[in-house]
N, C-alpha and C. Protein backbone atom coordinates (compact mmCIF):
# COMPACT_ATOMS: atom_id res chain seq x y z
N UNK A 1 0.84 -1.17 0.00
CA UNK A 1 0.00 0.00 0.00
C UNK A 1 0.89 1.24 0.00
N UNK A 2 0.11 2.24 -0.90
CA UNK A 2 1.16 3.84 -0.69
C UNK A 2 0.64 4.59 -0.82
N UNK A 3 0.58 5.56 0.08
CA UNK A 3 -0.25 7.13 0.06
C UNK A 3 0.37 8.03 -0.46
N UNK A 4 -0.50 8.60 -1.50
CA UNK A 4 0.10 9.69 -2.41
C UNK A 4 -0.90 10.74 -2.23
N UNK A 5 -0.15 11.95 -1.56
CA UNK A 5 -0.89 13.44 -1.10
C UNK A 5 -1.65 13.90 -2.91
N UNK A 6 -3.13 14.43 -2.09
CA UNK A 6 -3.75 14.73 -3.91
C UNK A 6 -4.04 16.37 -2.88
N UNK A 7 -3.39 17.06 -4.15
CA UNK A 7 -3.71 19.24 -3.15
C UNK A 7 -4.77 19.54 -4.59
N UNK A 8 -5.66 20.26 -3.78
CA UNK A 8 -6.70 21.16 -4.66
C UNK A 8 -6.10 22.13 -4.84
N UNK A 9 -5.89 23.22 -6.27
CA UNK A 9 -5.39 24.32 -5.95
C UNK A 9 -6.91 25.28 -6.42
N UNK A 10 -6.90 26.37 -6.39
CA UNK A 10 -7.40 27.56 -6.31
C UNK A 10 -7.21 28.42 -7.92
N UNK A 11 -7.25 27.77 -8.77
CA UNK A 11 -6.94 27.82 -9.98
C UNK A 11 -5.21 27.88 -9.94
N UNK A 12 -4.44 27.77 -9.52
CA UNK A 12 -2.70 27.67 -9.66
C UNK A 12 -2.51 26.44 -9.14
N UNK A 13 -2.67 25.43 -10.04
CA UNK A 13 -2.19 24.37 -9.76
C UNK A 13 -0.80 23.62 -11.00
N UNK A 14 -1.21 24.33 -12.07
CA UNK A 14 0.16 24.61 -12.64
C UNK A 14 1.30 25.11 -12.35
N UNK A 15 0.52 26.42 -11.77
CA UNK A 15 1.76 27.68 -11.22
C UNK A 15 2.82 26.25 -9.82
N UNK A 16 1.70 25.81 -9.27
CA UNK A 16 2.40 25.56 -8.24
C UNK A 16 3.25 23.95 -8.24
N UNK A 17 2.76 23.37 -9.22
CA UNK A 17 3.76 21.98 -9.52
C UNK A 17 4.68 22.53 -10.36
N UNK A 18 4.81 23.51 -11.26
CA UNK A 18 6.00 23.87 -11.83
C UNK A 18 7.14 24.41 -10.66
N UNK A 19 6.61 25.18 -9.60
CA UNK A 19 7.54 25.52 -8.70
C UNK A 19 8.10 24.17 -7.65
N UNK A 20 7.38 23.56 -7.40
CA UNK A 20 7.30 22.05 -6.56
C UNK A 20 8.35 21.31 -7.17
N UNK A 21 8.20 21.02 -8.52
CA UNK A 21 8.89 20.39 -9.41
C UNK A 21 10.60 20.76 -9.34
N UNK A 22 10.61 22.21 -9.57
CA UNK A 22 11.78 23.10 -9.37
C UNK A 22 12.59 23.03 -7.97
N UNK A 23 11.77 23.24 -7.17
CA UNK A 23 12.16 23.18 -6.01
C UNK A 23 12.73 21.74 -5.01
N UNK A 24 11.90 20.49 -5.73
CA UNK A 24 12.37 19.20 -5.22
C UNK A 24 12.89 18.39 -6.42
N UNK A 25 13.33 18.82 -7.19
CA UNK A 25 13.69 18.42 -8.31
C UNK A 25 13.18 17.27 -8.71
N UNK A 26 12.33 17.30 -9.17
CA UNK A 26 11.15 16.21 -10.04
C UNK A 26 10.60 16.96 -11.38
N UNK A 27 9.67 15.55 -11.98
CA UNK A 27 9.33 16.32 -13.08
C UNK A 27 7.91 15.90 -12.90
N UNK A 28 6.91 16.63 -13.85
CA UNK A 28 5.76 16.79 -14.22
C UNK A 28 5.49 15.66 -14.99
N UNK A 29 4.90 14.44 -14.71
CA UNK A 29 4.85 13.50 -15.59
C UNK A 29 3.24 13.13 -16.32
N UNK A 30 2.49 14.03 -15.70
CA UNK A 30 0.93 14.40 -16.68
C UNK A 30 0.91 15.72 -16.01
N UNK A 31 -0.07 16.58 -17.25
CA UNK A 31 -0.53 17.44 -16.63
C UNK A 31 -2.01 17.72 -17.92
N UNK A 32 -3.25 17.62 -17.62
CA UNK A 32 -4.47 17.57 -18.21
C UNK A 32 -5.15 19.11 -18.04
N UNK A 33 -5.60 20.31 -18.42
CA UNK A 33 -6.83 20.94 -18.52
C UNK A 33 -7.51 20.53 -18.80
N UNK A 34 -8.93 21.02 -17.93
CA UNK A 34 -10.30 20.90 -18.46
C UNK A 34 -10.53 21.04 -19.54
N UNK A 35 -9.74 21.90 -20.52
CA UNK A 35 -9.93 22.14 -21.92
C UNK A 35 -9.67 20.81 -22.82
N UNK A 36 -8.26 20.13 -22.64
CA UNK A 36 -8.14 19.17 -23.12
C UNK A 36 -8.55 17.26 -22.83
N UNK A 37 -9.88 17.86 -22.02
CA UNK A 37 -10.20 16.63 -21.44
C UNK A 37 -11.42 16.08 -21.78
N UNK A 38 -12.24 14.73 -22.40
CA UNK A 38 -13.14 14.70 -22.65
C UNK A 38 -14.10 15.39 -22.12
N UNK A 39 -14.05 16.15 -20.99
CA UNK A 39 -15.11 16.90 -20.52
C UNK A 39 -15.54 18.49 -20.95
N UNK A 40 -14.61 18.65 -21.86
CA UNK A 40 -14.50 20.08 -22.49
C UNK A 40 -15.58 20.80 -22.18
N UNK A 41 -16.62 19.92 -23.23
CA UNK A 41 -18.16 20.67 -23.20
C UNK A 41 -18.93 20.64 -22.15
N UNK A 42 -18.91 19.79 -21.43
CA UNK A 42 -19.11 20.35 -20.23
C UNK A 42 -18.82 21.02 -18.70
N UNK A 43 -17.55 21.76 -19.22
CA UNK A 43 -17.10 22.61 -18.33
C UNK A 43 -17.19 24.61 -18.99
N UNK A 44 -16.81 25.20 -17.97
CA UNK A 44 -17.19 26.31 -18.46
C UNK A 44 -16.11 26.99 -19.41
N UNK A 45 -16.51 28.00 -20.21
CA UNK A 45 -14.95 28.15 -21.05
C UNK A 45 -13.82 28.61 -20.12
N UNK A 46 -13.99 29.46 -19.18
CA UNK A 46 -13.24 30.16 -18.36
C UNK A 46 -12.27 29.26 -17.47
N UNK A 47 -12.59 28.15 -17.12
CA UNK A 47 -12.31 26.96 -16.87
C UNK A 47 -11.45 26.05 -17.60
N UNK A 48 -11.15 26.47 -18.85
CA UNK A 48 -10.60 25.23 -19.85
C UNK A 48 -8.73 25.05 -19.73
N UNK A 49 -8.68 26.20 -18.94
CA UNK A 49 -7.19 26.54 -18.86
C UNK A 49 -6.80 25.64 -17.29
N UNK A 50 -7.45 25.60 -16.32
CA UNK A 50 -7.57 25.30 -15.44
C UNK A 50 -7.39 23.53 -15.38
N UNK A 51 -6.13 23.30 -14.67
CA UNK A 51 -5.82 22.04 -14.67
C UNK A 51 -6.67 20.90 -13.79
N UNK A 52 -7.12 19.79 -15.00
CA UNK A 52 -8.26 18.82 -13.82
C UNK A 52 -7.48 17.50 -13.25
N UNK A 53 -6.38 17.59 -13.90
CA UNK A 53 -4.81 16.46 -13.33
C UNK A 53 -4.17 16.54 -13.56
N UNK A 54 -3.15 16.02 -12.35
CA UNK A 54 -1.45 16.68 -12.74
C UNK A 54 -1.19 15.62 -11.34
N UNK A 55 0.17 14.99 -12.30
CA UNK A 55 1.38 14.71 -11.50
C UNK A 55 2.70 14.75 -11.33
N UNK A 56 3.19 14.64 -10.34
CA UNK A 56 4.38 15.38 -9.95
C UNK A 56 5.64 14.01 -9.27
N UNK A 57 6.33 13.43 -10.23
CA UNK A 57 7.23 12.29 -9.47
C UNK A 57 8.26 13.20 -8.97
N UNK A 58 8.66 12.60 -8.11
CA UNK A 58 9.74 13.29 -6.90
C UNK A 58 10.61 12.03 -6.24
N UNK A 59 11.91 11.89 -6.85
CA UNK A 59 12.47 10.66 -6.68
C UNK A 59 11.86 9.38 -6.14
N UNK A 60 10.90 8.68 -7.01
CA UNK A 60 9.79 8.14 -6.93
C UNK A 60 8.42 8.30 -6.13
N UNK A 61 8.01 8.97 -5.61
CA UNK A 61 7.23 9.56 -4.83
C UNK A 61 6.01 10.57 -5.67
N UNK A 62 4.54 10.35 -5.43
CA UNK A 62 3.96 10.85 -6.59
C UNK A 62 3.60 11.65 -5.53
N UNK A 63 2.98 12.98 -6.27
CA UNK A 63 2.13 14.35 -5.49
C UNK A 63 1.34 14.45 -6.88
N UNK A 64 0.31 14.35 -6.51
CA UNK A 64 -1.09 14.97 -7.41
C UNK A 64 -1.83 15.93 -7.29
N UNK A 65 -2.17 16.44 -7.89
CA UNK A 65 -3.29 17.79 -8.45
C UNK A 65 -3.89 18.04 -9.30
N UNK A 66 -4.62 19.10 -8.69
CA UNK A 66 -5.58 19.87 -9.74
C UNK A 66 -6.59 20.82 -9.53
N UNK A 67 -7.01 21.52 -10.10
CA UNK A 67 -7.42 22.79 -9.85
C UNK A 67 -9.10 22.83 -9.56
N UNK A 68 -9.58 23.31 -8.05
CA UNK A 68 -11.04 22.47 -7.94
C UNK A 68 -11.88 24.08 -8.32
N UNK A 69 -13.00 23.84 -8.86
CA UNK A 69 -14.03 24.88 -9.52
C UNK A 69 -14.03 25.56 -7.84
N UNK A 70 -13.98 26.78 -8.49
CA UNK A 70 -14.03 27.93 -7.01
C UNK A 70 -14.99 27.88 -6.00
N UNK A 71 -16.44 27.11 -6.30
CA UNK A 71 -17.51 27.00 -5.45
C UNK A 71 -17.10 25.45 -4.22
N UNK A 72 -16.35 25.09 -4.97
CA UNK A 72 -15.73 23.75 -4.53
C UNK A 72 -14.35 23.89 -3.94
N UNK A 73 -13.60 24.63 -4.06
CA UNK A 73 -12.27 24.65 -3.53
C UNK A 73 -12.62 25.09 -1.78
N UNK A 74 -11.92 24.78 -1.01
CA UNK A 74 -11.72 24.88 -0.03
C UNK A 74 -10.38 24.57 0.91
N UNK A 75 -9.85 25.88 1.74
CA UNK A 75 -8.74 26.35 2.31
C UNK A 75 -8.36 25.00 2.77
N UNK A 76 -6.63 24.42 2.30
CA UNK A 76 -6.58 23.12 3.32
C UNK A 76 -6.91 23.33 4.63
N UNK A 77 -6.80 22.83 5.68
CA UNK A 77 -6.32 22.84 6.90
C UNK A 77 -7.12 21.16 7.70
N UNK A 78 -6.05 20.88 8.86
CA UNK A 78 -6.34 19.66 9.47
C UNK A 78 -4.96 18.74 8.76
N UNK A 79 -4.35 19.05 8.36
CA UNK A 79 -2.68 17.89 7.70
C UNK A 79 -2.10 19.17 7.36
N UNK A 80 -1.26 18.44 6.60
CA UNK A 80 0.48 18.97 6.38
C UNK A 80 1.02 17.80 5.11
N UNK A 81 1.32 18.64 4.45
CA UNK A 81 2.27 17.33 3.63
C UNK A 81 3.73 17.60 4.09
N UNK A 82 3.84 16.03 4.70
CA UNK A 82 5.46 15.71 5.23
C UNK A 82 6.67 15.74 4.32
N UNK A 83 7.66 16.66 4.45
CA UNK A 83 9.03 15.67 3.65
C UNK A 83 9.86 15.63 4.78
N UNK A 84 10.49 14.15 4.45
CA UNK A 84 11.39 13.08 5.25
C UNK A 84 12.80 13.83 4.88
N UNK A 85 13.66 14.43 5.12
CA UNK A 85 15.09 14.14 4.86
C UNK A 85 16.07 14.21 6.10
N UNK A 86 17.08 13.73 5.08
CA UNK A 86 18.57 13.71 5.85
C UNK A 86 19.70 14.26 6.05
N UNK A 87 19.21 15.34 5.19
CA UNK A 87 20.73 16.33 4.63
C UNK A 87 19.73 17.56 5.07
N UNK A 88 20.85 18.88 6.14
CA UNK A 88 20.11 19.81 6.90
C UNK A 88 20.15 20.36 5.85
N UNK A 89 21.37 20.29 5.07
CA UNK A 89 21.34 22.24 3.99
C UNK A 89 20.19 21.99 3.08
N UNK A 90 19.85 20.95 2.83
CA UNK A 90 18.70 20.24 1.89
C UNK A 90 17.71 20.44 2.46
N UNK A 91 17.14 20.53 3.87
CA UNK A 91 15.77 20.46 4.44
C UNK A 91 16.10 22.53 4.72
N UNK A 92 16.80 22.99 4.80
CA UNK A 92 17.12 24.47 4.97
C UNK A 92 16.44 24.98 3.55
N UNK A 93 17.25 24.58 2.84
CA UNK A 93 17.00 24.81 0.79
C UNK A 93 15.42 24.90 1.09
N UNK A 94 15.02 23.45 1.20
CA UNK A 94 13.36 23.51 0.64
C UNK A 94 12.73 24.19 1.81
N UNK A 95 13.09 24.30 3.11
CA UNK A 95 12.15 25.09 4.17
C UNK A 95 11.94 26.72 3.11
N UNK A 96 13.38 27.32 3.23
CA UNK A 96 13.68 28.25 2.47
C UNK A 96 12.33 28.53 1.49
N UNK A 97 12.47 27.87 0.80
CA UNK A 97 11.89 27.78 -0.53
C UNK A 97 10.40 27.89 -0.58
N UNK A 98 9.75 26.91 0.21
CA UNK A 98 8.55 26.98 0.31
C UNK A 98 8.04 28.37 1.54
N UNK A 99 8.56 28.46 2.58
CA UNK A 99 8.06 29.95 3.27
C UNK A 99 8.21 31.14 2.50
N UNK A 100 8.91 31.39 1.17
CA UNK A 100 9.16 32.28 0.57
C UNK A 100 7.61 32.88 0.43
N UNK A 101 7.03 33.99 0.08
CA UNK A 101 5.75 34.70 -0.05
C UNK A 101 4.89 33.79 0.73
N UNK A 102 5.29 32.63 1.71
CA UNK A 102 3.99 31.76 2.62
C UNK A 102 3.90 32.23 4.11
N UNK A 103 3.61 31.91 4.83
CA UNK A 103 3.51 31.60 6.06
C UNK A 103 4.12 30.75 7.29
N UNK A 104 5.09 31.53 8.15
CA UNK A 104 5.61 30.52 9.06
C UNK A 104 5.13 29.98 10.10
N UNK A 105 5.12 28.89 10.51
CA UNK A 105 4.02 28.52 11.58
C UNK A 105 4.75 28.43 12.74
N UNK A 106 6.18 27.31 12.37
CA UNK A 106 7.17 26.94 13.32
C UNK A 106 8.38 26.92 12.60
N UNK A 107 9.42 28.13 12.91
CA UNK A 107 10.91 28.15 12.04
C UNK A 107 11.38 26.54 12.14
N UNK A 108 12.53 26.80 11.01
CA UNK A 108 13.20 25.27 11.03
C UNK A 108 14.10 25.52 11.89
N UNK A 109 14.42 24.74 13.06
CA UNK A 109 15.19 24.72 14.02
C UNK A 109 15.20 22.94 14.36
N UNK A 110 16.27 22.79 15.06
CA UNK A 110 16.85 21.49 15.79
C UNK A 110 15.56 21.39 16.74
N UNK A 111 15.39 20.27 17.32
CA UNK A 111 14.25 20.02 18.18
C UNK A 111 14.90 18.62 18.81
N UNK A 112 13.83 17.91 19.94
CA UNK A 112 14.67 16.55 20.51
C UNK A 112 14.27 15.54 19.49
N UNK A 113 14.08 15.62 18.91
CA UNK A 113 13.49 14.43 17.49
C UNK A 113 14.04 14.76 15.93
N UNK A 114 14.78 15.30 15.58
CA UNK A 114 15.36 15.70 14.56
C UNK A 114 16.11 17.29 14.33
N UNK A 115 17.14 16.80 13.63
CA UNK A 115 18.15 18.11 13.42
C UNK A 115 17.88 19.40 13.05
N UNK A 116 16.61 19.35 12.28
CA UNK A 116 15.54 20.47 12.22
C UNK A 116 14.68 19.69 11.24
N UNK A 117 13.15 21.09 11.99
CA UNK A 117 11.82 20.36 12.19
C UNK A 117 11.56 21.72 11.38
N UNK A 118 10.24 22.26 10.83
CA UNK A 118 9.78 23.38 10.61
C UNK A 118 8.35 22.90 9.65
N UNK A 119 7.38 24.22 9.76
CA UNK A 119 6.26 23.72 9.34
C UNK A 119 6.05 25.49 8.77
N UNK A 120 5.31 25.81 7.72
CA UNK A 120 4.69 26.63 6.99
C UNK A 120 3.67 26.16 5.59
N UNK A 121 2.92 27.38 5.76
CA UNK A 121 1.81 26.81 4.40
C UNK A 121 2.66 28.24 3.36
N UNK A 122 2.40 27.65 2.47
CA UNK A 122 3.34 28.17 1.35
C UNK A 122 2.39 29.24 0.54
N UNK A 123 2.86 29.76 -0.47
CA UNK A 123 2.11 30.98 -0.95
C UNK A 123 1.06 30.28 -1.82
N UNK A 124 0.54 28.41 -2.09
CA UNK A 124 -0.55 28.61 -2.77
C UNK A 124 -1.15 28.09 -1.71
N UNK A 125 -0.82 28.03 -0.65
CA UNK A 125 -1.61 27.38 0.52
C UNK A 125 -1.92 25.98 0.91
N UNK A 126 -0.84 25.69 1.02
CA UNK A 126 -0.42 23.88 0.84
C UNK A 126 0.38 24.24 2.32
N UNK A 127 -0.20 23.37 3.51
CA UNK A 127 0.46 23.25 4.20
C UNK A 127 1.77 22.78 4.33
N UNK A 128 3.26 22.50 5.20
CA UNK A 128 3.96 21.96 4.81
C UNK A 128 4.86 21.31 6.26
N UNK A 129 5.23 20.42 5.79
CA UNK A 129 6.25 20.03 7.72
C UNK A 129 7.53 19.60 7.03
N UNK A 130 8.92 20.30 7.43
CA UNK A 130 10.05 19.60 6.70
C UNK A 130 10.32 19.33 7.91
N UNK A 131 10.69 17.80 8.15
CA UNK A 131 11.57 16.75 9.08
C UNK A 131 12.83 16.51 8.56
N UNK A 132 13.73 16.62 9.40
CA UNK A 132 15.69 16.39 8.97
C UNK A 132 15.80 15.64 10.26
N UNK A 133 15.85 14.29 9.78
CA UNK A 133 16.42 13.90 11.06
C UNK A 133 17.51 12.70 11.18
């Protein structure tokens, strides 16, 4: 069995696996609009740009998305998507990276359970917890 995090975005769900991608160095291995999806005609035109799947491998590790109709989207909260690492300047890099224009909840600092811990929701509003331990 394997759990793979699925994030709603707020119409930037492109914007935000292209940066994801960049940032954990992975690639985009689908990415679908509503426009190009058998559902064309029945979505709205304004909508067609707006991604209805997308995935994101991350040294084997999938993250999925897609962009939920605005009456339907709703603010995460209640989790965190975890990353595991082992290398501090590496969990520094991506803390870095993702608090940039987000929100800090808890700086990355050393703690009694790992070399540093830190948690922020990022500028599309994806919660986040980097563990270095």
């Amino acid at each position: 069995m394997k759990f793979n995090p699925y994030l709603n975005f707020d119409g930037k769900c492109a914007e935000a696996f292209a940066f994801y991608a960049e940032l954990f160095g992975g690639s985009i291995t689908f990415i679908q609009t509503f426009g190009e999806s058998p559902m064309k005609d029945d979505v709205p035109a304004d909508w067609h740009g707006a991604v209805m799947h997308a995935t994101l491998d991350i040294a084997g590790e999938t993250l999925g998305g897609s962009d939920a109709p605005g009456h339907m989207f709703k603010t995460p909260q209640g989790f965190a998507v975890t990353i595991a690492l082992s290398d501090v300047d590496e969990a520094e890099r991506i803390f870095a990276g993702l608090v940039k224009d987000g929100v800090e909840s808890m700086a990355l600092q050393q703690t009694f359970w790992a070399k540093r811990f830190g948690m922020c929701t990022d500028r599309f509003g994806t919660p986040w917890m980097v563990n270095c331990e």
